[in-house]
Protein backbone atom coordinates (compact mmCIF):
# COMPACT_ATOMS: atom_id res chain seq x y z
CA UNK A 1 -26.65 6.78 12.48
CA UNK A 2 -24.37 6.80 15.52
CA UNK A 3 -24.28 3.41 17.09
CA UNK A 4 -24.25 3.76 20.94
CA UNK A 5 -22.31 0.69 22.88
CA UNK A 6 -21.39 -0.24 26.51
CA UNK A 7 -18.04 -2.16 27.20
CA UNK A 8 -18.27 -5.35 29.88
CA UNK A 9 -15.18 -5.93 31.20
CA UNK A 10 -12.14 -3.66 31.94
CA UNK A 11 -9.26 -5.75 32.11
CA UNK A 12 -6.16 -6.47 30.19
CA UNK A 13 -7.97 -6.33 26.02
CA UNK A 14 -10.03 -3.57 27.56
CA UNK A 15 -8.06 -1.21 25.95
CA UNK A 16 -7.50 -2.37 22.73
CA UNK A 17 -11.14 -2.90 22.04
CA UNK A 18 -11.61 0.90 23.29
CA UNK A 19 -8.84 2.18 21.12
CA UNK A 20 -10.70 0.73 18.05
CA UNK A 21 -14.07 1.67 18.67
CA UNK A 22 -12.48 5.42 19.27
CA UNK A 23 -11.29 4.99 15.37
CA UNK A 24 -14.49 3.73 14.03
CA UNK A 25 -16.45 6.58 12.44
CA UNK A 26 -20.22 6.76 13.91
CA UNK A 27 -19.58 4.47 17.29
CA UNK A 28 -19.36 5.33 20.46
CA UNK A 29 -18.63 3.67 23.90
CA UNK A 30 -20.47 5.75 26.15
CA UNK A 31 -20.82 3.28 29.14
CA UNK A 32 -18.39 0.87 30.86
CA UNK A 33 -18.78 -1.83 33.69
CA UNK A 34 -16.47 -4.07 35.50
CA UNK A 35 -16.12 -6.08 38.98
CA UNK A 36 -13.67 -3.90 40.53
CA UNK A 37 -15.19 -0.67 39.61
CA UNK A 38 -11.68 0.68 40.04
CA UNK A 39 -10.65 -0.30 36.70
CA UNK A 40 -13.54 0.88 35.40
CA UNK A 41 -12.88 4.64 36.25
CA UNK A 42 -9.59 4.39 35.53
CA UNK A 43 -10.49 3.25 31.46
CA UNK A 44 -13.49 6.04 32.19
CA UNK A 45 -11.23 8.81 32.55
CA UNK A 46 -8.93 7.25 29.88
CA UNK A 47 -11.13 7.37 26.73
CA UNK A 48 -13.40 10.30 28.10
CA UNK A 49 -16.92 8.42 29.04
CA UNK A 50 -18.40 10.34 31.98
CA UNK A 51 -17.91 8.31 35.47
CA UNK A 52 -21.66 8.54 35.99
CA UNK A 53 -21.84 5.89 32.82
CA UNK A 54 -19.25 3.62 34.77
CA UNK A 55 -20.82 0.62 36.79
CA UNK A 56 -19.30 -2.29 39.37
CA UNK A 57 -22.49 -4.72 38.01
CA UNK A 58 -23.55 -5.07 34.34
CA UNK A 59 -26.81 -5.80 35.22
CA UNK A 60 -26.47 -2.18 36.78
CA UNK A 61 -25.43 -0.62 33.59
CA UNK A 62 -28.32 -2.91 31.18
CA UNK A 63 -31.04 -0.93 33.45
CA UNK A 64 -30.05 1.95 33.93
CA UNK A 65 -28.37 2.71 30.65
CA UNK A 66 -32.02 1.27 29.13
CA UNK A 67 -33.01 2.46 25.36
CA UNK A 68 -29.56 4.05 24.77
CA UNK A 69 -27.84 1.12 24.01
CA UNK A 70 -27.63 -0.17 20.45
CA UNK A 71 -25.14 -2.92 21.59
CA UNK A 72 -22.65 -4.67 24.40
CA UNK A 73 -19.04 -5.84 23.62
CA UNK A 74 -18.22 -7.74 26.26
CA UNK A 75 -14.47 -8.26 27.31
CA UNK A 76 -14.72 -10.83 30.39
CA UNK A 77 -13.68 -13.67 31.50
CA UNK A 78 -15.52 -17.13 29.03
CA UNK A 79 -17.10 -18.74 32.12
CA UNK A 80 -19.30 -14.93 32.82
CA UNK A 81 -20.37 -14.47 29.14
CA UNK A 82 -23.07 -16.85 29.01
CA UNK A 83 -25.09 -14.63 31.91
CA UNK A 84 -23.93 -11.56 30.10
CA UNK A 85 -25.01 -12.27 27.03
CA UNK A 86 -28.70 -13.66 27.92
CA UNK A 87 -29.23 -10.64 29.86
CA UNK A 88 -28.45 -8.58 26.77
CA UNK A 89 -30.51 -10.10 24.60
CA UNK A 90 -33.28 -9.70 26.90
CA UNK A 91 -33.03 -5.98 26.70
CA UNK A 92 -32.87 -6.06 23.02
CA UNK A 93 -29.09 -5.53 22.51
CA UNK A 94 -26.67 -7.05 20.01
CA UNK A 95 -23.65 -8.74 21.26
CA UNK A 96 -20.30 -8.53 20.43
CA UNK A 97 -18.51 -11.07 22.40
CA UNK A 98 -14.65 -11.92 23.53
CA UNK A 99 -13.42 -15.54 22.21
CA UNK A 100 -13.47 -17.83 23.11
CA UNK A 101 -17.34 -17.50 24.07
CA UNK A 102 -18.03 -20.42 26.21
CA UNK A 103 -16.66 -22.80 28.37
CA UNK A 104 -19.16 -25.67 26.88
CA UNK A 105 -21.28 -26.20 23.68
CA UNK A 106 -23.90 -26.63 25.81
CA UNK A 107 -23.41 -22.75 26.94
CA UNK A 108 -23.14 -22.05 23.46
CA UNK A 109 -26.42 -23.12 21.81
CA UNK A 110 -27.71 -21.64 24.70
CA UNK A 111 -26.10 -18.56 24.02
CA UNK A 112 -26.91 -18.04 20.58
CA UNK A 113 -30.52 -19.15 21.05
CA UNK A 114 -31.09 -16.54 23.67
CA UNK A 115 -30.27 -13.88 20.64
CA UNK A 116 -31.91 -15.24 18.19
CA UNK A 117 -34.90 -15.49 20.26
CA UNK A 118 -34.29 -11.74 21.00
CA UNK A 119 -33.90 -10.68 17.59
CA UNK A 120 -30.35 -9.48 18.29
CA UNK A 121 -26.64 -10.21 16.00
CA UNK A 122 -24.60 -12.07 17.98
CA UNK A 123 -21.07 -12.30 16.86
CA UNK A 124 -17.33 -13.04 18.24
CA UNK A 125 -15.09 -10.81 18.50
CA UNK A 126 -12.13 -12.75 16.59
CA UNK A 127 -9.45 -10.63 15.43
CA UNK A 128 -6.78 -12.95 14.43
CA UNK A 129 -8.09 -13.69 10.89
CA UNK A 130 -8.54 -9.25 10.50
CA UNK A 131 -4.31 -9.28 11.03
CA UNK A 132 -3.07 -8.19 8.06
CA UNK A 133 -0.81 -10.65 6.95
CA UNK A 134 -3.05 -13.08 7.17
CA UNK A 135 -5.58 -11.51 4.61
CA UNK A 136 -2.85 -10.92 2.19
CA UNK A 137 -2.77 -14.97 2.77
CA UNK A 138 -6.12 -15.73 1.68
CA UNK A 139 -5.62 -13.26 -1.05
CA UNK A 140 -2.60 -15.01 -2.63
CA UNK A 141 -4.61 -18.19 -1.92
CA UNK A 142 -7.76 -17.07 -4.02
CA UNK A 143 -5.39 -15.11 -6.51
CA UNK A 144 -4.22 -19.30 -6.94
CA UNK A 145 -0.45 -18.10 -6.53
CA UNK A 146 1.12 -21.12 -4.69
CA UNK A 147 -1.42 -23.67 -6.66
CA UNK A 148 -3.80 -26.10 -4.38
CA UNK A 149 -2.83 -25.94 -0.76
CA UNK A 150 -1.68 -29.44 0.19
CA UNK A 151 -0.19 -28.35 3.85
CA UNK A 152 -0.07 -25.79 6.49
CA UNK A 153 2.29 -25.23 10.00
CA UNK A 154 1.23 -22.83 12.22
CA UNK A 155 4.15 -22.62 14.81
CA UNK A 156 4.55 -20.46 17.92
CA UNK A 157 6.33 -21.15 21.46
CA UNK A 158 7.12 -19.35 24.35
CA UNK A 159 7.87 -19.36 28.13
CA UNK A 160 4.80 -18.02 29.62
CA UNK A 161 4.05 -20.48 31.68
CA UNK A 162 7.43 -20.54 33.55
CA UNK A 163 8.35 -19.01 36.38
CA UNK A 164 10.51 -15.80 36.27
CA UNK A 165 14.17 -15.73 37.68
CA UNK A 166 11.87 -14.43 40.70
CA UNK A 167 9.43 -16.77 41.00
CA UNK A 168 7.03 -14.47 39.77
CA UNK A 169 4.48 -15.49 36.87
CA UNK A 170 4.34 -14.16 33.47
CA UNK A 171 2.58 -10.57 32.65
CA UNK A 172 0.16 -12.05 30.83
CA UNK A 173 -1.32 -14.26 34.01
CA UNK A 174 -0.83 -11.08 35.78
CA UNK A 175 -2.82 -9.07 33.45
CA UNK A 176 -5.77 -12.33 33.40
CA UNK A 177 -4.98 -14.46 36.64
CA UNK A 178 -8.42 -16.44 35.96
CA UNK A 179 -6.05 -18.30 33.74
CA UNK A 180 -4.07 -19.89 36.32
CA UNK A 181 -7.20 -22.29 36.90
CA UNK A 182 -8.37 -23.01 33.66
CA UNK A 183 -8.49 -26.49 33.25
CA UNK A 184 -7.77 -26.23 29.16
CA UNK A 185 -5.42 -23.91 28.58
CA UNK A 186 -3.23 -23.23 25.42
CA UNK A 187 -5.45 -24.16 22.71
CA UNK A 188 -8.77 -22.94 24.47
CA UNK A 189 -6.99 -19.65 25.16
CA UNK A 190 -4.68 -19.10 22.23
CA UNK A 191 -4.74 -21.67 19.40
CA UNK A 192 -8.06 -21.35 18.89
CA UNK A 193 -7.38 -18.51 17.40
CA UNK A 194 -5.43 -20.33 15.00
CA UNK A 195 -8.33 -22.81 14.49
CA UNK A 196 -10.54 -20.04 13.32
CA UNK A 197 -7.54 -18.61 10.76
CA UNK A 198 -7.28 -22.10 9.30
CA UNK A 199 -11.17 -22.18 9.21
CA UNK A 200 -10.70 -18.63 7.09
CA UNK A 201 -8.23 -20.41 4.88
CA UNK A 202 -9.26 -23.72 3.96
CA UNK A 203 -12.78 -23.94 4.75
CA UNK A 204 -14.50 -26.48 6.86
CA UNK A 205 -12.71 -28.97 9.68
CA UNK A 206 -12.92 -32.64 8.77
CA UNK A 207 -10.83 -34.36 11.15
CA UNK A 208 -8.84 -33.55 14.20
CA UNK A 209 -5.99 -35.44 15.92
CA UNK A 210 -3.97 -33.74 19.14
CA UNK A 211 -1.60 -34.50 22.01
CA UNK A 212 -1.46 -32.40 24.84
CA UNK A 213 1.41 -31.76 27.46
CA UNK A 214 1.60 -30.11 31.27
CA UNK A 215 4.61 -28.88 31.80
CA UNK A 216 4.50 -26.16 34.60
CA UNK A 217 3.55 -26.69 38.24
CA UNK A 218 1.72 -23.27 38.06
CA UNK A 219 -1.11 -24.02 36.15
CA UNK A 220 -3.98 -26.81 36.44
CA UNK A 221 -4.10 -26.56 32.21
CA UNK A 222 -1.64 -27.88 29.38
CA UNK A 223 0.64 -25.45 27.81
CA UNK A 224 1.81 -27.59 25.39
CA UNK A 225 -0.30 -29.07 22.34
CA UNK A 226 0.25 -30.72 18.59
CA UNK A 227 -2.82 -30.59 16.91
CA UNK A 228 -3.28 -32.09 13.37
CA UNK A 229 -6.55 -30.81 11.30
CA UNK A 230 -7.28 -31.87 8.05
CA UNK A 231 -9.50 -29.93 5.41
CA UNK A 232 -10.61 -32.60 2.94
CA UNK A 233 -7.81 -33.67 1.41
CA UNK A 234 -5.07 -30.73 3.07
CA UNK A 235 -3.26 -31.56 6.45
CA UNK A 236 -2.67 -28.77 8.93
CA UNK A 237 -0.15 -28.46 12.07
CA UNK A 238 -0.58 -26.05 14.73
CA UNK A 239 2.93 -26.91 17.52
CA UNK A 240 1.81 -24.69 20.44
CA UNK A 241 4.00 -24.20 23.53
CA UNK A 242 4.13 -21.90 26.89
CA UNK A 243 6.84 -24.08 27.96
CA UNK A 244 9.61 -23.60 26.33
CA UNK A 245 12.92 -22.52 28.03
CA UNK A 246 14.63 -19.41 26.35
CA UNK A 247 12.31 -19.31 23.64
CA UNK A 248 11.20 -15.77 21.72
CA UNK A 249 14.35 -13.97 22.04
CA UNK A 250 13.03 -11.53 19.87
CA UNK A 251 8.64 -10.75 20.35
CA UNK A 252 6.99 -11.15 16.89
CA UNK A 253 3.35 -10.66 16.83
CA UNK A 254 4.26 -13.40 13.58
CA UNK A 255 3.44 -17.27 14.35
CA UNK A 256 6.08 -18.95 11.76
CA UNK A 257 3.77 -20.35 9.03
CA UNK A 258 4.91 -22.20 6.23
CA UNK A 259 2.01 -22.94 3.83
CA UNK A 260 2.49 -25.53 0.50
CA UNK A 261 0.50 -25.70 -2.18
CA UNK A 262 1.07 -27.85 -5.97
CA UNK A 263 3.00 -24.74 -7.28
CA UNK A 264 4.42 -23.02 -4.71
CA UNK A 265 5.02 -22.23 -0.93
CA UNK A 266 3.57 -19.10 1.44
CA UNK A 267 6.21 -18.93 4.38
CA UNK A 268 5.39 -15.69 7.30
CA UNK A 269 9.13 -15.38 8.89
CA UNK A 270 9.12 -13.82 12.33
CA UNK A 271 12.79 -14.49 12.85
CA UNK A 272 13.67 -12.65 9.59
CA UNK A 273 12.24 -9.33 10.88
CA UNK A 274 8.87 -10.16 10.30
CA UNK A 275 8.47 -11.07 6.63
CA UNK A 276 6.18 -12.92 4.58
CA UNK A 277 7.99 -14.87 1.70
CA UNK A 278 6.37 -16.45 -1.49
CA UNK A 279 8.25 -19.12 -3.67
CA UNK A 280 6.74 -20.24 -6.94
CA UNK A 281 8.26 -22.38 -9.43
CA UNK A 282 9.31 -19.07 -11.85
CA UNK A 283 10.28 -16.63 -8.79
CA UNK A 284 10.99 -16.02 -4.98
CA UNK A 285 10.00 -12.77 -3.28
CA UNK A 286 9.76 -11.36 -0.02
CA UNK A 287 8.24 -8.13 1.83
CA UNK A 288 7.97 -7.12 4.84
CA UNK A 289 4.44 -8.67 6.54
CA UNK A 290 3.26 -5.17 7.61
CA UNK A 291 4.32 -1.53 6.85
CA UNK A 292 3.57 0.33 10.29
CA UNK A 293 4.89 -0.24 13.76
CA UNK A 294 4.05 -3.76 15.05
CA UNK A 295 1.82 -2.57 18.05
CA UNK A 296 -0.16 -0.34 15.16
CA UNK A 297 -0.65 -3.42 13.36
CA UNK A 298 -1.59 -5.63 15.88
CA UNK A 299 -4.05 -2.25 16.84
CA UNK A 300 -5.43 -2.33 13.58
CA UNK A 301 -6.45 -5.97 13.26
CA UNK A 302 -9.23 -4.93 16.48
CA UNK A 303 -10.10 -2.01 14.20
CA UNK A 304 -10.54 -4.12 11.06
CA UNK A 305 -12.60 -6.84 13.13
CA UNK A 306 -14.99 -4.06 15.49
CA UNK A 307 -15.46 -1.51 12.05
CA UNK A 308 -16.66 -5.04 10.14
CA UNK A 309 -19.04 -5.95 12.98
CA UNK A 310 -20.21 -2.34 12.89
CA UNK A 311 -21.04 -2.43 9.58
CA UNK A 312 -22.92 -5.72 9.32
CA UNK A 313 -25.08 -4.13 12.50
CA UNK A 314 -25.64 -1.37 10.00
CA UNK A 315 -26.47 -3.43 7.14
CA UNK A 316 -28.61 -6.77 8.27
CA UNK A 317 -25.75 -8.60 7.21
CA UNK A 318 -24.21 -11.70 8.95
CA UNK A 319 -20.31 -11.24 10.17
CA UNK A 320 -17.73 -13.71 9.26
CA UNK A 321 -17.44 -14.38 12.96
CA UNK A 322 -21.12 -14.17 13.82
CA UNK A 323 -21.80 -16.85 16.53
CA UNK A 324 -23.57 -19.50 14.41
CA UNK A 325 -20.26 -19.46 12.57
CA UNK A 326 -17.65 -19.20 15.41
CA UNK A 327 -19.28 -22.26 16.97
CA UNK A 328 -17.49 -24.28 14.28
CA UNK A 329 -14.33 -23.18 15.25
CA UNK A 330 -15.24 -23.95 19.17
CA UNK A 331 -16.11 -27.35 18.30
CA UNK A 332 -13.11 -27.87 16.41
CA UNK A 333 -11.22 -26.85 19.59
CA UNK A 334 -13.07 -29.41 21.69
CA UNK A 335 -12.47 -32.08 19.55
CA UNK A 336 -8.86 -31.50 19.84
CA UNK A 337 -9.25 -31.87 23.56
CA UNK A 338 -11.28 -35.03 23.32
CA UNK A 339 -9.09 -36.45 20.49
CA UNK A 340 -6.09 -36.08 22.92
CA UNK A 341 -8.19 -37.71 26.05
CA UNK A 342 -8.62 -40.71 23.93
CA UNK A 343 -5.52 -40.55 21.80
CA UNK A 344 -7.94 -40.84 18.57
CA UNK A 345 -8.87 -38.87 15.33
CA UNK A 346 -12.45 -36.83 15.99
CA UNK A 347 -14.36 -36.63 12.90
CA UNK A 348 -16.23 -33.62 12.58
């Protein structure tokens, strides 16, 4: 059975999401619409879907491209998804949606009420916990290698919120400018994704506590944040920040983890070429994280996360990320903004 998709959305991930859907055996993408039609075309002729599938309105593409659709993946921006995916569900289609999904809770229920009314799998598309590195994580966390986990920091910082030496801003706001206006930033755009991963690791949020920094002029949201979880009895640190001056000398698609547990320690080492170290109390060994070129890993975490959605859309089966599920992790990132408006612990 060949599942047939369309692709909202042609921007920046655009490409990524493409590229893995072209390596997933019995999927195709054989329709694509975006704002600026332009951009459209241009992914058109890239990937080989015929310009008269390409559309400037997805409400275009839902009609005409009626009863040859098995599903939407939809790449926009979070405060669109909401009308994109009602209108799917109301022609029947399963969703595959871009994290984070909404802007509110409220849009959220609503959201994943519209497909279950519909009859339709609605699921995020959240490919941080397919990277490879951190699967061999949970692995060596069910295998009981390092013992009980007792603590996790998840570290990463950067300078993409600064100006360049030309006053020019970052690729990455170049690439997604409706970033520049967000009013939550940093941990609604990046560490949730390192919500979810903890989530994948350690189970269910209990607690959250976070403080929350604005450092550059060229952005209404915070791009710095310290965020403390806690799963039952295990304490968790994610240290986010865009703001940092002459930080990431060398790229690393690595956050620097270091994970204890009651008989050992899990450590992922960007700044020693990308390793991923274990220390017990009877030995000490390290690898490298990945064993292909970093972009093809970072690829192949999309692949891992579309191919698994693929198959659960084949099988009845719910994904790990399917939306009931991925709501948990929005919450979680919510809290953390409320928790550092009122500079108190959220119980979840």
């Amino acid at each position: 059975m060949i599942l047939r998709g369309a692709l909202l959305g042609c921007g920046h991930i655009s490409p990524f999401h493409l590229r893995a859907w072209d390596r997933i055996e019995g999927v195709e993408i054989v329709a694509l619409a975006n704002r600026t039609v332009g951009k459209a075309e241009a992914r058109a002729r890239e990937f080989g879907i015929p310009l008269e599938h390409v559309y400037g309105d997805y409400r275009e593409l839902l009609t005409s491209e009626e009863g040859e659709l098995d599903f939407v993946d939809i790449a926009t921006a979070p405060h669109v998804h909401r009308q994109q995916v009602e209108a799917a569900a109301t022609h029947g289609l399963h969703v595959l949606c871009q994290k984070p999904f909404a802007p509110t809770l409220e849009d959220a229920h609503a959201m994943i009420a519209a497909c279950d009314r519909a009859g339709v799998l609605f699921s995020i598309n959240e490919n941080w916990r397919w990277r490879s590195w951190y699967r061999d994580i949970k692995r060596l966390l069910d295998e009981g290698v390092i013992g009980q986990p007792r603590y996790v920091r998840i570290a990463r910082r950067s300078d993409a919120t600064l100006p360049r030496a030309d006053g020019s801003p970052h690729p990455v706001f170049l690439e997604q400018p409706y970033m520049a206006e967000l009013e939550k930033l940093i941990l609604y755009e990046w560490g949730i994704h390192i919500i979810d991963v903890m989530r994948f690791l350690f189970g269910p949020v209990t607690s959250v506590y976070a403080r929350m920094d604005k450092v550059s002029p060229l952005y209404r949201g915070e791009d710095r944040a310290l965020v403390t979880l806690t799963f039952g009895n295990m304490t968790s640190l994610i240290d986010a920040s865009w703001a940092t001056v002459g930080a990431e000398h060398r790229f690393s698609h690595l956050e620097h983890v270091t994970l204890e547990g009651d008989a050992g320690s899990i450590y992922l080492l960007p700044e020693q070429g990308d390793a991923l170290r274990v220390t017990t109390k009877s030995e000490t060994w390290q690898r490298p994280a990945f064993d292909v070129p970093p972009d093809e890993a970072y690829q192949a975490s999309y692949v891992a996360a579309q191919r698994h959605y693929a198959e659960c859309l084949r099988e009845g089966r719910q994904p790990e990320t399917v939306a009931t599920d991925n709501i948990k992790t929005l919450e979680a990132t919510f809290a953390a903004y409320e928790s550092a408006t009122r500079n108190q612990v959220i119980t979840l």
